[in-house]
C-alpha atoms as a PDB file:
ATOM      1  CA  UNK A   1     -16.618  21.373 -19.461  1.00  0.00           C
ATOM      2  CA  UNK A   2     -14.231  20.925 -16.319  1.00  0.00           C
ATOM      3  CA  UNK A   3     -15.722  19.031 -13.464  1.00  0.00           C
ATOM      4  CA  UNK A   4     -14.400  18.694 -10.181  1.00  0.00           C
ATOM      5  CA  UNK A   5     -15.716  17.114  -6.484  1.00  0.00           C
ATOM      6  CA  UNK A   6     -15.101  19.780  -3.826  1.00  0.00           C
ATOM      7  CA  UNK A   7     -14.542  18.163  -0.022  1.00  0.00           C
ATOM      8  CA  UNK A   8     -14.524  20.394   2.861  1.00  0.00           C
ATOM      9  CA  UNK A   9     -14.801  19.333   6.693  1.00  0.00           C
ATOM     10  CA  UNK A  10     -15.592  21.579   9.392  1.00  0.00           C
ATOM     11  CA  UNK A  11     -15.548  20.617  13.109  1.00  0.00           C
ATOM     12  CA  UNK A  12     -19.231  21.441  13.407  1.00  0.00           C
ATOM     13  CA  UNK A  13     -22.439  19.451  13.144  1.00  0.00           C
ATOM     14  CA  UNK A  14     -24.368  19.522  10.128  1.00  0.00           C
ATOM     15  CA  UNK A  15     -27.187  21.277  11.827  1.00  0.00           C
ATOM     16  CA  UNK A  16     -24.978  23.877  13.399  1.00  0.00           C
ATOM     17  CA  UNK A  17     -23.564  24.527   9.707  1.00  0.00           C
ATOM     18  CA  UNK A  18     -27.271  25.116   8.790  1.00  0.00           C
ATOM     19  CA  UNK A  19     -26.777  28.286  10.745  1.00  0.00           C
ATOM     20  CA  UNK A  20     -23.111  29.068  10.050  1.00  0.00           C
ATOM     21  CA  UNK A  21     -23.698  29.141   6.812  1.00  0.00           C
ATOM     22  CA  UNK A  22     -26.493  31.324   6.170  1.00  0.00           C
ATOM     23  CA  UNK A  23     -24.865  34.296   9.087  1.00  0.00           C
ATOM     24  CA  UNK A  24     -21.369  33.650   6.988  1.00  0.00           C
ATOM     25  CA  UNK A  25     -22.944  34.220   3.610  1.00  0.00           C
ATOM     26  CA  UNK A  26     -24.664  37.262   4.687  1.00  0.00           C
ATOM     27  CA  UNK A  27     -22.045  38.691   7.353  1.00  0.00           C
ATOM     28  CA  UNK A  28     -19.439  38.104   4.350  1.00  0.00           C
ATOM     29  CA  UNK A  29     -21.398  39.151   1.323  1.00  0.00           C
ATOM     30  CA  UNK A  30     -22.045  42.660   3.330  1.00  0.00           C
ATOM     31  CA  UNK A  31     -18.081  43.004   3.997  1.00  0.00           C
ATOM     32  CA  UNK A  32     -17.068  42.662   0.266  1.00  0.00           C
ATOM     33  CA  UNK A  33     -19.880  44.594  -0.652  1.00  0.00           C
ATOM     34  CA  UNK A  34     -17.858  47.947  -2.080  1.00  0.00           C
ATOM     35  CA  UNK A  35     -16.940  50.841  -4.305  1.00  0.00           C
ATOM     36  CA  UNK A  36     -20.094  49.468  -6.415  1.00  0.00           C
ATOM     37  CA  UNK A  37     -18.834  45.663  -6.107  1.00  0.00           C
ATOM     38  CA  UNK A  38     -20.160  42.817  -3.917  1.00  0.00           C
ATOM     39  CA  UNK A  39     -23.858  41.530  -3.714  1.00  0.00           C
ATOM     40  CA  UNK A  40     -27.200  42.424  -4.229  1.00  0.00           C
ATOM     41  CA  UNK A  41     -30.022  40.386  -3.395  1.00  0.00           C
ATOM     42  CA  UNK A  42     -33.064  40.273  -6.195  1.00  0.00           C
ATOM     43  CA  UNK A  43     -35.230  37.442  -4.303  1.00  0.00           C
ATOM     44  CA  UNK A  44     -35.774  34.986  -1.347  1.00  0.00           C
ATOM     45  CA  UNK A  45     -37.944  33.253  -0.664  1.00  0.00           C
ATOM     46  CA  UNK A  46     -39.246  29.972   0.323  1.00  0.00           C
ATOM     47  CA  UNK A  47     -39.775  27.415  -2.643  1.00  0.00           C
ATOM     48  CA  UNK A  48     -41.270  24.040  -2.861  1.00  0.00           C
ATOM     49  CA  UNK A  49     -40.030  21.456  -5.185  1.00  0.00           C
ATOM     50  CA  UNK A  50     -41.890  18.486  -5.428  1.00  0.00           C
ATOM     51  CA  UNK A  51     -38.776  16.420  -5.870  1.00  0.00           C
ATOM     52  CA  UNK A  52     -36.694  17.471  -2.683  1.00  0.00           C
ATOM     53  CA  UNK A  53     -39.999  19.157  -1.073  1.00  0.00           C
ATOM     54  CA  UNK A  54     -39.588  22.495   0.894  1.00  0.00           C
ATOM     55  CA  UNK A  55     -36.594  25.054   0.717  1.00  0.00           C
ATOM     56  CA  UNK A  56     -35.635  28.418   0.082  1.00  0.00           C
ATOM     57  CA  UNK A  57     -34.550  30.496  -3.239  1.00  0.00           C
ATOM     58  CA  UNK A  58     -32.541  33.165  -3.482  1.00  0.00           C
ATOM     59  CA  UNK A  59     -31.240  35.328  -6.664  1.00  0.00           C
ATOM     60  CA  UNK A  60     -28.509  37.464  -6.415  1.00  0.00           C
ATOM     61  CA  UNK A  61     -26.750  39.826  -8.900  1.00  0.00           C
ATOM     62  CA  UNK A  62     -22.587  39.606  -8.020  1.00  0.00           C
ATOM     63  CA  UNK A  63     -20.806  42.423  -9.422  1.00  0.00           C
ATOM     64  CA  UNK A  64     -17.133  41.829  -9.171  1.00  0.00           C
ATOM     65  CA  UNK A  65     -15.170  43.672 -12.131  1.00  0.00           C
ATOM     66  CA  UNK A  66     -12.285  44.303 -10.538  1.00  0.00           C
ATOM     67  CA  UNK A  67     -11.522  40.747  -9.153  1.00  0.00           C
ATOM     68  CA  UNK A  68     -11.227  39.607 -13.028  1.00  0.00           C
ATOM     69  CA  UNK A  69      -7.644  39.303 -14.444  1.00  0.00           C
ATOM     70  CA  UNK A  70      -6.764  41.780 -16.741  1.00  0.00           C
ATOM     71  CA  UNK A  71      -7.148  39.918 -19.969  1.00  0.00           C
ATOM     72  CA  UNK A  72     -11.263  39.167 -18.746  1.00  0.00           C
ATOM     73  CA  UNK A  73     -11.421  43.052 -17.765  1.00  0.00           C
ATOM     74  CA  UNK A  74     -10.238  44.104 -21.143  1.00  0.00           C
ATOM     75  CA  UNK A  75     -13.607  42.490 -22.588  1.00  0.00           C
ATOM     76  CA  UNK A  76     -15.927  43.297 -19.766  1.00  0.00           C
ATOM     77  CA  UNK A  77     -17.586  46.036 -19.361  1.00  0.00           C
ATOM     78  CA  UNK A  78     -17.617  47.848 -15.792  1.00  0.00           C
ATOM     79  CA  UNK A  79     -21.344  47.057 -15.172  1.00  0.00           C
ATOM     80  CA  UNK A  80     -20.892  43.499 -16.082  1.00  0.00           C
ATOM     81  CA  UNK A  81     -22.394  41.165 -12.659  1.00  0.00           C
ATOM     82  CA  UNK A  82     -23.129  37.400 -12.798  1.00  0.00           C
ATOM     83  CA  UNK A  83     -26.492  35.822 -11.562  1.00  0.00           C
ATOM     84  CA  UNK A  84     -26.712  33.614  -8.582  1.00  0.00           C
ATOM     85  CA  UNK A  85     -29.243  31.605  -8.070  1.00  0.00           C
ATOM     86  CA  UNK A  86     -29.787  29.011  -5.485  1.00  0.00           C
ATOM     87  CA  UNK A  87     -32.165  26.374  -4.492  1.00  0.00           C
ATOM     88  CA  UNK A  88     -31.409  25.951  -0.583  1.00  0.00           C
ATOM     89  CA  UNK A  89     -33.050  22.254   0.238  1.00  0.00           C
ATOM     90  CA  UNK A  90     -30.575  21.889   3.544  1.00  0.00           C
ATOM     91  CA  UNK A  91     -28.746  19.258   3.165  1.00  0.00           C
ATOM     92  CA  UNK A  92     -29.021  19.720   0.014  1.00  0.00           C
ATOM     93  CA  UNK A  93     -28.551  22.975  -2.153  1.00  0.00           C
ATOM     94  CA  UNK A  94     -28.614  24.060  -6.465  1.00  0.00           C
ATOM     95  CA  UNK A  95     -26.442  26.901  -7.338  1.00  0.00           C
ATOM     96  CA  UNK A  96     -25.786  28.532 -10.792  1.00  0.00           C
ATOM     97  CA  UNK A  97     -24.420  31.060 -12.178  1.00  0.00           C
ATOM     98  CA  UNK A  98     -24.889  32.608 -15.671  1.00  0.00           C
ATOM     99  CA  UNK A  99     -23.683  35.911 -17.235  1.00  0.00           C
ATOM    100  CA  UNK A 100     -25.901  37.558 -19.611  1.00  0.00           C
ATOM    101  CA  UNK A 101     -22.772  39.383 -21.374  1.00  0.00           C
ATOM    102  CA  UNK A 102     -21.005  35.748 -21.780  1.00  0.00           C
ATOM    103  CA  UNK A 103     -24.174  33.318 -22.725  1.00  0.00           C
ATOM    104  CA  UNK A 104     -21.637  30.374 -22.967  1.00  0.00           C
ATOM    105  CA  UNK A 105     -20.303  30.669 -19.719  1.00  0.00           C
ATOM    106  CA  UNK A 106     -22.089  28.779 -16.362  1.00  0.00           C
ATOM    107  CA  UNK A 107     -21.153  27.444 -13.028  1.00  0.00           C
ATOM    108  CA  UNK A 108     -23.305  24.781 -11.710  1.00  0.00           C
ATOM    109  CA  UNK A 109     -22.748  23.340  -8.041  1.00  0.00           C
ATOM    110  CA  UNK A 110     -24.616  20.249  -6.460  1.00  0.00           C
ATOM    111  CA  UNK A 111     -23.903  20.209  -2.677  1.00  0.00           C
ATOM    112  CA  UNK A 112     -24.525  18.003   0.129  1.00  0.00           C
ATOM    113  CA  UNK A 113     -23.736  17.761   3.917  1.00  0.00           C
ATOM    114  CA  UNK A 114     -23.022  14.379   6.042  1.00  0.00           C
ATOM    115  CA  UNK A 115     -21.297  14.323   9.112  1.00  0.00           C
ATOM    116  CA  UNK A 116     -18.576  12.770   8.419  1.00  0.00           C
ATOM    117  CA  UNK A 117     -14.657  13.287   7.604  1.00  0.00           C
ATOM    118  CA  UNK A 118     -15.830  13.409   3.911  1.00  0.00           C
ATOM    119  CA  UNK A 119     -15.480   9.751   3.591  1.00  0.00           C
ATOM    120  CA  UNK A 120     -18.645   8.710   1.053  1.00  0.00           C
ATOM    121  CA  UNK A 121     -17.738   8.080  -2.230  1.00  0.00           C
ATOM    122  CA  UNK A 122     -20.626   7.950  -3.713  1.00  0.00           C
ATOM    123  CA  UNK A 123     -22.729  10.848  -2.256  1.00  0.00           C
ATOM    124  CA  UNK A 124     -23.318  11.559  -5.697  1.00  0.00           C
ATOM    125  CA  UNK A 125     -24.320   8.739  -7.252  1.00  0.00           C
ATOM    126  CA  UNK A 126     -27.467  10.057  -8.045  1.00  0.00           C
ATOM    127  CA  UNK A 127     -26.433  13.236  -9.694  1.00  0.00           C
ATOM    128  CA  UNK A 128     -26.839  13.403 -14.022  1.00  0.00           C
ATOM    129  CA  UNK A 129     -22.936  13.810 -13.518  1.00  0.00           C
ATOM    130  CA  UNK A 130     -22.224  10.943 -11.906  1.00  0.00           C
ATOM    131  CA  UNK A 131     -20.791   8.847 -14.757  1.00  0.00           C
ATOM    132  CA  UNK A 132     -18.440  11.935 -15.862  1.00  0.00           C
ATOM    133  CA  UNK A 133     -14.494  12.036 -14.789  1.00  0.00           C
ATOM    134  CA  UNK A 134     -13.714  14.312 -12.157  1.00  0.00           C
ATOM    135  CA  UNK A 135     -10.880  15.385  -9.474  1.00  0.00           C
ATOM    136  CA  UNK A 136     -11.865  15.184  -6.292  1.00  0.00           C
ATOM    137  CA  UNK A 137     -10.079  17.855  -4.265  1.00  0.00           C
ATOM    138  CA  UNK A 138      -9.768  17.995  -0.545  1.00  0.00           C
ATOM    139  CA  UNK A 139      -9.697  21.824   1.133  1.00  0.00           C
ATOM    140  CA  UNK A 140      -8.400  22.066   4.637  1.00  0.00           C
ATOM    141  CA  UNK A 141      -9.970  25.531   6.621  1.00  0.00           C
ATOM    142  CA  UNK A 142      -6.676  25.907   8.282  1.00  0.00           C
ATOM    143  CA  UNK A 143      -3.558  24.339   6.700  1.00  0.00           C
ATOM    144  CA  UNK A 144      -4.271  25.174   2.817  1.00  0.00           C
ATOM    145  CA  UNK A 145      -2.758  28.359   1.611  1.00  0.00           C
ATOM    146  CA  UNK A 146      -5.026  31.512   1.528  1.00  0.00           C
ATOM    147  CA  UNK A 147      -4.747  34.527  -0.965  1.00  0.00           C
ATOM    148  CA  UNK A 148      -2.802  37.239   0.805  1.00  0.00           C
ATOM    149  CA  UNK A 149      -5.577  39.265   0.387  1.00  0.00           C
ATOM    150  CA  UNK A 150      -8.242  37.863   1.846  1.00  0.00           C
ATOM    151  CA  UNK A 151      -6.048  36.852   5.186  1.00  0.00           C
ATOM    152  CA  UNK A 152      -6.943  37.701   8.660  1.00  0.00           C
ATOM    153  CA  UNK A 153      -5.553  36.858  11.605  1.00  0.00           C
ATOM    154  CA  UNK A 154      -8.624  36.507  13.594  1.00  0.00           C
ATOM    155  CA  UNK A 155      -9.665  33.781  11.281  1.00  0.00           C
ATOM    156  CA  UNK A 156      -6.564  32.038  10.929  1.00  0.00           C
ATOM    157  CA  UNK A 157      -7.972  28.924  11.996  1.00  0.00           C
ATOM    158  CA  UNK A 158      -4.379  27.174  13.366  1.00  0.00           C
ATOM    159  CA  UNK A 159      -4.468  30.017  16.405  1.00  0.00           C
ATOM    160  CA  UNK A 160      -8.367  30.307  16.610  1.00  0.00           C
ATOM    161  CA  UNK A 161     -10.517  28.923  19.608  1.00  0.00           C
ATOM    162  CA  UNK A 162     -13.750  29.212  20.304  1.00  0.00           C
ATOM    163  CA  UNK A 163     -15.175  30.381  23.036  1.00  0.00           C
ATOM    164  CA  UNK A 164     -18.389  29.277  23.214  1.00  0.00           C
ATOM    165  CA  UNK A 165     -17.816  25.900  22.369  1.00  0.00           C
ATOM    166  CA  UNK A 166     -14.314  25.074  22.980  1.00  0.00           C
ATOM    167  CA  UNK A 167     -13.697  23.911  19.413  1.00  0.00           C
ATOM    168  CA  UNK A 168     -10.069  24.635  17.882  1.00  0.00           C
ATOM    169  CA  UNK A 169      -7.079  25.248  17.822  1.00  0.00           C
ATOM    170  CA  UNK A 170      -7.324  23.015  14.415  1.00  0.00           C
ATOM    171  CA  UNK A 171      -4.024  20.820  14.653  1.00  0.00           C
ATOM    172  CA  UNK A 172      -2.082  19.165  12.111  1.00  0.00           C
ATOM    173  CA  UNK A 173      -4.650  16.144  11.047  1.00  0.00           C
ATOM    174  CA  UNK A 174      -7.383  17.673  12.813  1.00  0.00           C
ATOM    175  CA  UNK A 175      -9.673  15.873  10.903  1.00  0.00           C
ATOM    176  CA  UNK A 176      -8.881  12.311  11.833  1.00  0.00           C
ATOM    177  CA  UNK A 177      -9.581  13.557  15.414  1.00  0.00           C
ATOM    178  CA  UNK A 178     -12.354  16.380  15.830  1.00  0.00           C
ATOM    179  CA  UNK A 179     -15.396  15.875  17.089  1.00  0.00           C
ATOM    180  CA  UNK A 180     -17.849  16.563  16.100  1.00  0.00           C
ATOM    181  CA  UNK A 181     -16.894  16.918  12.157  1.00  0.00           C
ATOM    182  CA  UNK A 182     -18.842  17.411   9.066  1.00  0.00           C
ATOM    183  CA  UNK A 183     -17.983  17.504   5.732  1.00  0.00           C
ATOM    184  CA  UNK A 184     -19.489  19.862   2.751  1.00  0.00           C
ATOM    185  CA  UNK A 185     -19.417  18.100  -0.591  1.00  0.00           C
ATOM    186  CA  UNK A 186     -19.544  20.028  -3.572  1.00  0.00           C
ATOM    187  CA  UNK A 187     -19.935  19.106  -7.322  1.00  0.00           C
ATOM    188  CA  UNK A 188     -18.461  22.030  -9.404  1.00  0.00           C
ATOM    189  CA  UNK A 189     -19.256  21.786 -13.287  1.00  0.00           C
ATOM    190  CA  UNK A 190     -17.861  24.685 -14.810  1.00  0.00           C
ATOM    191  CA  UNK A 191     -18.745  25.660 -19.095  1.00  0.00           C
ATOM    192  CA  UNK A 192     -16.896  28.295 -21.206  1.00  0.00           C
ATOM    193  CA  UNK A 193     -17.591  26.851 -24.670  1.00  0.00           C
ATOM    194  CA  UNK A 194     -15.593  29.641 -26.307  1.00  0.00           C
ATOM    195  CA  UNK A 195     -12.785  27.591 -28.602  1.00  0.00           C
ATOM    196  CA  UNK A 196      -9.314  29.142 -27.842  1.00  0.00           C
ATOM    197  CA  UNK A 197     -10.653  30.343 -24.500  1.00  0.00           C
ATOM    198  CA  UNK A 198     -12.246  27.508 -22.619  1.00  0.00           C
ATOM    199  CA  UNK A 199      -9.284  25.333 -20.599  1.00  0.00           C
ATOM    200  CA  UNK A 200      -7.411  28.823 -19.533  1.00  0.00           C
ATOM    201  CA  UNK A 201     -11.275  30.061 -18.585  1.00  0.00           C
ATOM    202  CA  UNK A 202     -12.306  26.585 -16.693  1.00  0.00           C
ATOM    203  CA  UNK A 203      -9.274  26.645 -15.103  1.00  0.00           C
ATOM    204  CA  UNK A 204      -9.530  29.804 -13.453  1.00  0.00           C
ATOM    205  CA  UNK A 205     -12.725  30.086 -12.290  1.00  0.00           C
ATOM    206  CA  UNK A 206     -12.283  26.323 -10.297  1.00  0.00           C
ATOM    207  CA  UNK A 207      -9.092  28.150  -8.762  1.00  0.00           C
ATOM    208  CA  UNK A 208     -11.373  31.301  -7.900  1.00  0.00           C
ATOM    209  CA  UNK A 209     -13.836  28.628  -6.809  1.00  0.00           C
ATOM    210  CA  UNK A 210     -11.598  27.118  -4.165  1.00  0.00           C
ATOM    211  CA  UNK A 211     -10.133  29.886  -3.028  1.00  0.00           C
ATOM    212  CA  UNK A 212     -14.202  31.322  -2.666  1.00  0.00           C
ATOM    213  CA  UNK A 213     -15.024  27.664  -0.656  1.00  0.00           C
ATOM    214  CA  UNK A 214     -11.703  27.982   1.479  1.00  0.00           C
ATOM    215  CA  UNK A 215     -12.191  31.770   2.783  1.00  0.00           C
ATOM    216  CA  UNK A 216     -16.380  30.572   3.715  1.00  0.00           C
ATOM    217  CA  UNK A 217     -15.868  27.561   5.122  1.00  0.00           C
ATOM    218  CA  UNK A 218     -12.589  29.442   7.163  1.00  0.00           C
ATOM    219  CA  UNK A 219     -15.083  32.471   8.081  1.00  0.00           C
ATOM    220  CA  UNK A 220     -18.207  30.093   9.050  1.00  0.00           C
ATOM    221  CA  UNK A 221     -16.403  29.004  11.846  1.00  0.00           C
ATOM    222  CA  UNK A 222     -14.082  31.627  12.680  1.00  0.00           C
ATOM    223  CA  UNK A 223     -17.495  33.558  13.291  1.00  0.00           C
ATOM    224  CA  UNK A 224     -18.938  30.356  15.485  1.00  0.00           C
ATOM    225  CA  UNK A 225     -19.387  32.492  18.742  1.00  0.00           C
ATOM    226  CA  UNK A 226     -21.443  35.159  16.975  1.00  0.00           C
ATOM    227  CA  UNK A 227     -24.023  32.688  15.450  1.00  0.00           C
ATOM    228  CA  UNK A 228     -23.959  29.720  17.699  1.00  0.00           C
ATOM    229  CA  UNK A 229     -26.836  30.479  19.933  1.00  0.00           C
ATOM    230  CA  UNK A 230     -29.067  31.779  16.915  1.00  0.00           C
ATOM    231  CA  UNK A 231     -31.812  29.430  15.483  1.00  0.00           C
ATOM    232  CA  UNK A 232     -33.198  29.737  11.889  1.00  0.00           C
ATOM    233  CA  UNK A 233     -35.385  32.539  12.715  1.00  0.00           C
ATOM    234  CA  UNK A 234     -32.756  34.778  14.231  1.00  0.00           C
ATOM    235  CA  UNK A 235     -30.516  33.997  11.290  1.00  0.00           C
ATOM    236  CA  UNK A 236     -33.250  34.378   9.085  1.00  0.00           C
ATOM    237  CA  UNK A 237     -33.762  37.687  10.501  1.00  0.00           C
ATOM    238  CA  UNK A 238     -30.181  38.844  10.583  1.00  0.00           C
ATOM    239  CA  UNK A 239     -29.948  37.247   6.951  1.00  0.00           C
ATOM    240  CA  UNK A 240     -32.792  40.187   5.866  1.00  0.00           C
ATOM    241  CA  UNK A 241     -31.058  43.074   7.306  1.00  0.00           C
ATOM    242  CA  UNK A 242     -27.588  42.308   6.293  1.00  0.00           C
ATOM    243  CA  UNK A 243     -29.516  41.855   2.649  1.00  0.00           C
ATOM    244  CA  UNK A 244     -31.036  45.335   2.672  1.00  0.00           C
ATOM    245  CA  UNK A 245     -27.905  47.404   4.032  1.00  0.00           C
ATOM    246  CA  UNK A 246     -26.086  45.592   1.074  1.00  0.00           C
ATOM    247  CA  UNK A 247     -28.187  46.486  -1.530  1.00  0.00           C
ATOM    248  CA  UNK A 248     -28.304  50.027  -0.313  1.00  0.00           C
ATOM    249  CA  UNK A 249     -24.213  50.032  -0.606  1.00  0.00           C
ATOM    250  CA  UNK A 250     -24.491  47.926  -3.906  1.00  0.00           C
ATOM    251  CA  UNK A 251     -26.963  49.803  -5.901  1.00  0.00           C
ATOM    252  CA  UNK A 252     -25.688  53.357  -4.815  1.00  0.00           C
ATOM    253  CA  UNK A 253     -22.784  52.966  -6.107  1.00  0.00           C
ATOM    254  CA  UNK A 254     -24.066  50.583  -9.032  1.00  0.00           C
ATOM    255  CA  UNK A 255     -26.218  54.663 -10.261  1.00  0.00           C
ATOM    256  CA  UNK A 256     -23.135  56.114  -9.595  1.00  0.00           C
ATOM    257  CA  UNK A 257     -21.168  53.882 -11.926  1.00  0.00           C
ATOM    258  CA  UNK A 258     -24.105  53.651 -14.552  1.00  0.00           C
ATOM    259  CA  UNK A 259     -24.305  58.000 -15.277  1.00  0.00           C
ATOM    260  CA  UNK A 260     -20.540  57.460 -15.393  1.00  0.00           C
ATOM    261  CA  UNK A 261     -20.114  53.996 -17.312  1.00  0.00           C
ATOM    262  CA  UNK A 262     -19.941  54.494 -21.490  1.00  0.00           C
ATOM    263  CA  UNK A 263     -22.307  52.585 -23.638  1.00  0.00           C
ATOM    264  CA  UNK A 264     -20.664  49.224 -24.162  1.00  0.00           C
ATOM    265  CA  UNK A 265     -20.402  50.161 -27.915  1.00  0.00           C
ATOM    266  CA  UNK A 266     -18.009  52.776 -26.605  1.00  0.00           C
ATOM    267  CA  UNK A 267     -15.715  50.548 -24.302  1.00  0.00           C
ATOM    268  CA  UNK A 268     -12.638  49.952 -26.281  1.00  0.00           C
ATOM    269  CA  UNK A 269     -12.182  46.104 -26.336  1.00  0.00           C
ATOM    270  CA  UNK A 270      -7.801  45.602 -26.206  1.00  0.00           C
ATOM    271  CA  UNK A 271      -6.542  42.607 -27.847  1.00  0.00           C
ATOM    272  CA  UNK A 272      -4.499  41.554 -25.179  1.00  0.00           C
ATOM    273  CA  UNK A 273      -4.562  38.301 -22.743  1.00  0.00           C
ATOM    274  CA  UNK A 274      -2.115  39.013 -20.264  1.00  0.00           C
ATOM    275  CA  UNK A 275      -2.826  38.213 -16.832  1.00  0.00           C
END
């Protein structure tokens, strides 16, 4: 088990994120969402708990074979996906993730908002991982390196300034000095109980993590102008049709795949672990 604390500030409110977040996950899911790979959405709907009282669920199936490093594609097979699902209590949220095909693998985040510069220490204190070590690792939206792939210059939040509400260009230390600022805490626990397999496996998915928190958190505000007047209905609203075009791209292509896919007792499995 690898644990790590996840810090991200964004010069927004944690209010305003409420929205950001919900038109980013959506706009960005539908974006990704090709060639059979990307997101489709089983469930959402509101859920009460009677610990942290009314909030939403979602469960999503993420299909993403071809964003696995060749030694993990030489074991999976091309309809493999791993289950999402989420208990949205804003300002505070449940994720996991589980893969049917790899029962010892799961990702399990715990994440809460302040508004602050990510300065509490102990904004976990209540969490049943609260006693184990962990790194805490800082992500900047605009000065920490990006995969080449996922780059845009639109969203390249050193030259980025919003129109609507004045916010950027994001400076050098731009988080001693923004206001307003937030900060997004996240509590990663990552399991791959697989001997021979599990540090190389924990280590990669926290780096596929990060790199997954740093493109969001870059796109939530880079897309400030197009959300910033909504309220949770509108976004609740966009949030529902950007969740039905995506399944019709997803599960197209998902048939497609499936009449053309061999049984998995056919897939060759290499024994290789090059990356």
């Amino acid at each position: 088990m690898l644990l790590k604390e996840y810090r991200i500030c964004m010069p927004l409110t944690v209010e305003e994120y409420r929205i950001g977040q919900l038109y980013m996950i959506s706009k960005h899911s539908h974006e990704q969402s090709d060639r059979g790979e990307g997101v489709e959405v089983v469930q959402n709907e509101p859920f009460e708990d009677p610990t942290h009282g009314q909030g939403q669920f979602t469960e999503k199936r993420v299909y993403l074979n071809s964003k696995l490093p060749s030694w993990a594609r030489a074991v999976v097979p091309k309809i493999f996906y791993v289950t999402e699902k989420a208990w949205n209590y804003y300002p505070y949220t449940i994720t996991e993730y589980t893969c049917s095909f790899l029962p010892k693998f799961s990702i399990h985040i715990e994440t809460k908002y302040e508004d602050n510069k990510g300065s509490n220490d102990d904004i976990f204190s209540d969490s049943e991982n609260k006693d184990q070590e962990r790194e805490v690792c800082y992500v900047d939206i605009a000065y920490d390196e990006i995969p080449e792939r996922y780059y845009k210059e639109s969203e390249d939040l050193r030259y980025f300034k919003s129109e609507k509400t004045s916010r950027g260009i994001l400076q050098e230390g731009w988080r001693d000095t923004q206001e307003p600022i937030m900060c997004s805490y996240k509590l990663v626990t990552v399991k791959f109980e697989v001997w021979g397999l599990q540090t190389r496996v924990e280590q990669f998915v926290h780096k596929v993590v990060r790199d997954v928190l740093l493109l969001g958190h870059r796109q939530a505000f880079a897309w400030v102008d197009e959300w910033i007047d909504m309220n949770l209905d509108d976004v609740r609203e966009y949030e529902k049709n950007m969740h039905e075009q995506t399944n019709v791209k997803v599960c197209h292509e998902q048939q497609e795949h499936s009449t053309k896919t061999p049984p998995l007792d056919d897939i060759e499995i290499h024994d290789k672990a090059s990356t």
